[in-house]
C-alpha atoms as a PDB file:
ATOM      1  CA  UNK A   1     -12.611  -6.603  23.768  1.00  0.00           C
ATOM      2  CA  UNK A   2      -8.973  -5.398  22.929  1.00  0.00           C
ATOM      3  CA  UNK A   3      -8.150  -1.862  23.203  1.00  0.00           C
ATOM      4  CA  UNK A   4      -8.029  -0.513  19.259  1.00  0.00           C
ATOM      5  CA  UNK A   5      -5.003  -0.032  17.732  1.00  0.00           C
ATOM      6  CA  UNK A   6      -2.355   0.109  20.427  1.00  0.00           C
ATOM      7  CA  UNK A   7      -0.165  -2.181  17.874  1.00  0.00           C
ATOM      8  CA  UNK A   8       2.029  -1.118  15.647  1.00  0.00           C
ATOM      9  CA  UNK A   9       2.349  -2.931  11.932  1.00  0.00           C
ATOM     10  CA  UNK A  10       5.256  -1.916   9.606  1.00  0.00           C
ATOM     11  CA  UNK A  11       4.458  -0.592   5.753  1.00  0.00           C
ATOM     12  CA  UNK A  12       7.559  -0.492   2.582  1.00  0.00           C
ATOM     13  CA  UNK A  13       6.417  -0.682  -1.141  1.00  0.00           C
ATOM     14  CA  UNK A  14       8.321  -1.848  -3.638  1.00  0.00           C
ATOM     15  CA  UNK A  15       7.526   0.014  -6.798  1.00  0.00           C
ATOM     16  CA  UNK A  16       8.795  -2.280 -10.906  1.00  0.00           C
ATOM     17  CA  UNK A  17       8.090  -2.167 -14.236  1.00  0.00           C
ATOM     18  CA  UNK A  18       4.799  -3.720 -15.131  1.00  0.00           C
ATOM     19  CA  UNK A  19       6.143  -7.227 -15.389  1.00  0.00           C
ATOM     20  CA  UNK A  20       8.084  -6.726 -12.200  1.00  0.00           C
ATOM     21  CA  UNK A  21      11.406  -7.060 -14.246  1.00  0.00           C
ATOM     22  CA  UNK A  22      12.941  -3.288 -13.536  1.00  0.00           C
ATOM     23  CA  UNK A  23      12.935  -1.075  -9.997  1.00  0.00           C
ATOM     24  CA  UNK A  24      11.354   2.232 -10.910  1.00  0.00           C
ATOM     25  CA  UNK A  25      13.134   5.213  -9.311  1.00  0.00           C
ATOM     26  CA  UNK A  26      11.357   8.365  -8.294  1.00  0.00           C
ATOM     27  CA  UNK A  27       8.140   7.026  -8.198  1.00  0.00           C
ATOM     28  CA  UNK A  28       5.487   9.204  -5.477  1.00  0.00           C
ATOM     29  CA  UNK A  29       3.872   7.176  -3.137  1.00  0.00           C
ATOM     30  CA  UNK A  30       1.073   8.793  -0.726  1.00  0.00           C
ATOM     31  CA  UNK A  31      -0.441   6.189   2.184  1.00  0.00           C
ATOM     32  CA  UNK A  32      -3.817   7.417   3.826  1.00  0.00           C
ATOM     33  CA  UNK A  33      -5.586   5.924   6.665  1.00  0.00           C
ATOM     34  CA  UNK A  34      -8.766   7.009   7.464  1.00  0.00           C
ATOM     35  CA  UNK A  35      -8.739   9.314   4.920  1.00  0.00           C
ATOM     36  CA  UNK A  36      -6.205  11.246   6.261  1.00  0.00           C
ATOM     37  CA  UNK A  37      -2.474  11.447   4.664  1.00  0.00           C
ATOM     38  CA  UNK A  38       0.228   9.114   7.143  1.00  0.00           C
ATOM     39  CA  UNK A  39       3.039   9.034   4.589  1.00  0.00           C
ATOM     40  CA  UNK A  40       4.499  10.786   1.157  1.00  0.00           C
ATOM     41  CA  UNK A  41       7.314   8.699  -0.033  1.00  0.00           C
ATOM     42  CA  UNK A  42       9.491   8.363  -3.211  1.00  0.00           C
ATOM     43  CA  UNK A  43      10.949   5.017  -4.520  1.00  0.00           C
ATOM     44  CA  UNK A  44      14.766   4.976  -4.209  1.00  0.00           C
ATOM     45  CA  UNK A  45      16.507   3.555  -7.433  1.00  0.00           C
ATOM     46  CA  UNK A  46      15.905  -0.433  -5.801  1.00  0.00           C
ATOM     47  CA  UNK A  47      12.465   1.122  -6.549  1.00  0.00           C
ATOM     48  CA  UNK A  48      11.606   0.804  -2.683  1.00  0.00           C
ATOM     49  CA  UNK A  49      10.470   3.085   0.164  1.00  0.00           C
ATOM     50  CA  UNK A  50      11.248   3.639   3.491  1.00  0.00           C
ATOM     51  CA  UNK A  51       9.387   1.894   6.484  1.00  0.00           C
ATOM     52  CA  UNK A  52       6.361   3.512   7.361  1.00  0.00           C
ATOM     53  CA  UNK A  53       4.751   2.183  10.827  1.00  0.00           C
ATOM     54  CA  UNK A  54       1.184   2.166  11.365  1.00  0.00           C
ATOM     55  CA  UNK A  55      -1.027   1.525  14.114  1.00  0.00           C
ATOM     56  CA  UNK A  56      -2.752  -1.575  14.366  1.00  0.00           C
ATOM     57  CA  UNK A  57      -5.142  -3.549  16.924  1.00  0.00           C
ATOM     58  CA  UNK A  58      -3.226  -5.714  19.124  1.00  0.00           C
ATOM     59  CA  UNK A  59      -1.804  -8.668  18.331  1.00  0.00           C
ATOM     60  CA  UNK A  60      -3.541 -10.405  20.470  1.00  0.00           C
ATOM     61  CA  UNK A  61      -6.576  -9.482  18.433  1.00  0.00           C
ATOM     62  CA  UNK A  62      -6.100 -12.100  16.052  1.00  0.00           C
ATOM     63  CA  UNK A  63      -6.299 -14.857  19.007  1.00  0.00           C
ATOM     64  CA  UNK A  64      -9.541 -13.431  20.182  1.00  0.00           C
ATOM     65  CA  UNK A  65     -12.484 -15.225  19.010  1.00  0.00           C
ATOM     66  CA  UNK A  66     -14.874 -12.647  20.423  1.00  0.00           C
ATOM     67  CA  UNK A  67     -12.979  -9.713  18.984  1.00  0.00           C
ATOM     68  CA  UNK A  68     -14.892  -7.257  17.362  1.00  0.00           C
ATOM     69  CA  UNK A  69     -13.315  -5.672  14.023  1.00  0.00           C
ATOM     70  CA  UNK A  70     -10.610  -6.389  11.879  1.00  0.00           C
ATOM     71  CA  UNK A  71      -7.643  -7.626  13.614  1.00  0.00           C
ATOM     72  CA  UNK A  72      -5.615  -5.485  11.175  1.00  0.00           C
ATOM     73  CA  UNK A  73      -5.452  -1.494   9.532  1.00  0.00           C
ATOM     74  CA  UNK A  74      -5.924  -1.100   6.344  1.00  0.00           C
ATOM     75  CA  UNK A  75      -4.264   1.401   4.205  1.00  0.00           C
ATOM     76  CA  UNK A  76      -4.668   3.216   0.417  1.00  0.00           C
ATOM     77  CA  UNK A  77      -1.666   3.191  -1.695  1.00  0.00           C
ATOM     78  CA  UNK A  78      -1.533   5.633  -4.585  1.00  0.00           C
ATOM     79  CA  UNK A  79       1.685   5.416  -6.535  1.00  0.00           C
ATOM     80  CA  UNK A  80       2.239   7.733  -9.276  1.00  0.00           C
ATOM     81  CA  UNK A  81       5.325   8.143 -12.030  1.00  0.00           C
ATOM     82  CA  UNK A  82       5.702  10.186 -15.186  1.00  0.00           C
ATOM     83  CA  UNK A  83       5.698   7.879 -18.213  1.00  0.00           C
ATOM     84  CA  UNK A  84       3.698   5.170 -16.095  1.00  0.00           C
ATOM     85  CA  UNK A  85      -0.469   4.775 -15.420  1.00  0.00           C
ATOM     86  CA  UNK A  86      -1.135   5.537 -11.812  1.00  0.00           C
ATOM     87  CA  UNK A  87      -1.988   2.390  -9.493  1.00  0.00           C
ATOM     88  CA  UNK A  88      -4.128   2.530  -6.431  1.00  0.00           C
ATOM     89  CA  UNK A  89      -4.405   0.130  -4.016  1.00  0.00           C
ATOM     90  CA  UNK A  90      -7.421  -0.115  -2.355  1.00  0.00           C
ATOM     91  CA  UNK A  91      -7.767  -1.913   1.632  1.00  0.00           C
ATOM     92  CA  UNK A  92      -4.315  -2.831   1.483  1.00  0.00           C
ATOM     93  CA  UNK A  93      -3.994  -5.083   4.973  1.00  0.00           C
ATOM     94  CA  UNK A  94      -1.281  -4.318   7.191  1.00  0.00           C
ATOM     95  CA  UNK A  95      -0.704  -6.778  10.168  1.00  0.00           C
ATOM     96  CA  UNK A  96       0.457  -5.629  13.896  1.00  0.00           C
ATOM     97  CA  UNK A  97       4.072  -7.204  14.367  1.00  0.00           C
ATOM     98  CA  UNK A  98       4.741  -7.563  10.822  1.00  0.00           C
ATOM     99  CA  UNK A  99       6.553  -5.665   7.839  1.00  0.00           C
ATOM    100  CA  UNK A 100       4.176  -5.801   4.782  1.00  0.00           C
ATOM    101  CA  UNK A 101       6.048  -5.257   1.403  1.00  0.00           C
ATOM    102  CA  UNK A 102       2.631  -3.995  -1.036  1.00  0.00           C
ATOM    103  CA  UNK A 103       4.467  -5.057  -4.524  1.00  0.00           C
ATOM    104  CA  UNK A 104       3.246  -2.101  -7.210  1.00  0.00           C
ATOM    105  CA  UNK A 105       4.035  -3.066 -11.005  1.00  0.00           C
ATOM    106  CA  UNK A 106       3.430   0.024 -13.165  1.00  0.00           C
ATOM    107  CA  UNK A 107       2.498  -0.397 -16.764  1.00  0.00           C
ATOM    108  CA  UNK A 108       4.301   2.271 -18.789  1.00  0.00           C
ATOM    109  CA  UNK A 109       2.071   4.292 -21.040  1.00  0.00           C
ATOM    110  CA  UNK A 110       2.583   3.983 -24.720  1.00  0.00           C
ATOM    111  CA  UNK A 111       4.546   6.102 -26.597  1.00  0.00           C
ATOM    112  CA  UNK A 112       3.563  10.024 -27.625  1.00  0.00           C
ATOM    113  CA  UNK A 113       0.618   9.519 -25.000  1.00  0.00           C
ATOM    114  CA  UNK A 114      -1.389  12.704 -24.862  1.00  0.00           C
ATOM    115  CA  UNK A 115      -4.204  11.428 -23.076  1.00  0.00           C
ATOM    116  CA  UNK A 116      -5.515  12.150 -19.392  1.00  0.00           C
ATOM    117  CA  UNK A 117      -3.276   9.590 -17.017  1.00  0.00           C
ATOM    118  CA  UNK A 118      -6.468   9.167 -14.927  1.00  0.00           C
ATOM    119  CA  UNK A 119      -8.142   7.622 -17.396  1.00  0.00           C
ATOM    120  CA  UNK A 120      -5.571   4.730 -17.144  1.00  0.00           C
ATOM    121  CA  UNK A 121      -5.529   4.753 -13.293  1.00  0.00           C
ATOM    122  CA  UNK A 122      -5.295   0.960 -11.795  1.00  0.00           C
ATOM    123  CA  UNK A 123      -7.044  -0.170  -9.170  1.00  0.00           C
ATOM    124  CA  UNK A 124      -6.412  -3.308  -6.936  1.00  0.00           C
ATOM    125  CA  UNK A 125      -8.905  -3.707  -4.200  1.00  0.00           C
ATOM    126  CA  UNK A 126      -6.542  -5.536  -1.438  1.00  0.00           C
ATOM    127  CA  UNK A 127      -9.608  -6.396   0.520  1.00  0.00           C
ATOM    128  CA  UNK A 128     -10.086  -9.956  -0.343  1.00  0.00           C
ATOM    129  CA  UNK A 129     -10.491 -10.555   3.756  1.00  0.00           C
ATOM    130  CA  UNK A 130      -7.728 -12.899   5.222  1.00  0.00           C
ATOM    131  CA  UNK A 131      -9.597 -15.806   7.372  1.00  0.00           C
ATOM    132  CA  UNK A 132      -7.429 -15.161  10.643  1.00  0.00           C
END
């Protein structure tokens, strides 16, 4: 079996307007892995962040048919803007060799909003499995 993550995959997000038509600028971004905190980003006025890199499993791990594991990390997003509902995203993949862009479209809240944001939080479970 591969040695665990001695790859190294390659993280941005790319933060719009709920229909993906505006950037949003000065959105916060935290990435976890394991629970534990890996990046804390803001979105630049494109609306994107810098490149994060994360450790993956080999490459090679993909071409292994007796590989145990995900040949992949995973990742949680949680973006976060005044004026906007949160968005988490859940098991978000990120592939050894590659530069994942994780679109996040926020959906503004609606006008004179004096609710709790969390109640609006949006989750996206990225998990689906990808059949390597």
């Amino acid at each position: 079996m591969p040695e665990q993550n001695t790859g190294t995959g390659h993280l941005t997000v790319t933060v719009r307007t709920g229909g993906g038509a505006l950037p949003v600028e000065g959105a916060l971004i935290t990435v976890t892995r394991d629970g534990e905190i890996i990046g804390v980003f803001t979105s630049d006025e494109s609306g994107n962040t810098e490149i994060l890199d994360i450790p993956t499993p080999p490459k090679s791990a993909s071409l292994s048919p007796g590989y145990v594991g995900l040949p992949y990390s995973t990742v949680f997003i949680e973006v976060d803007k005044d004026g906007f509902y949160s968005g988490q995203y859940i098991s978000a993949p990120v592939f050894p060799d590659v530069l994942t862009v994780q679109p996040v479209n926020l959906l503004p809240l609606p006008e004179f909003f004096a609710g709790d944001t969390a109640e609006g939080t949006q989750f996206f479970d990225e998990s689906e499995g990808y059949n390597l």
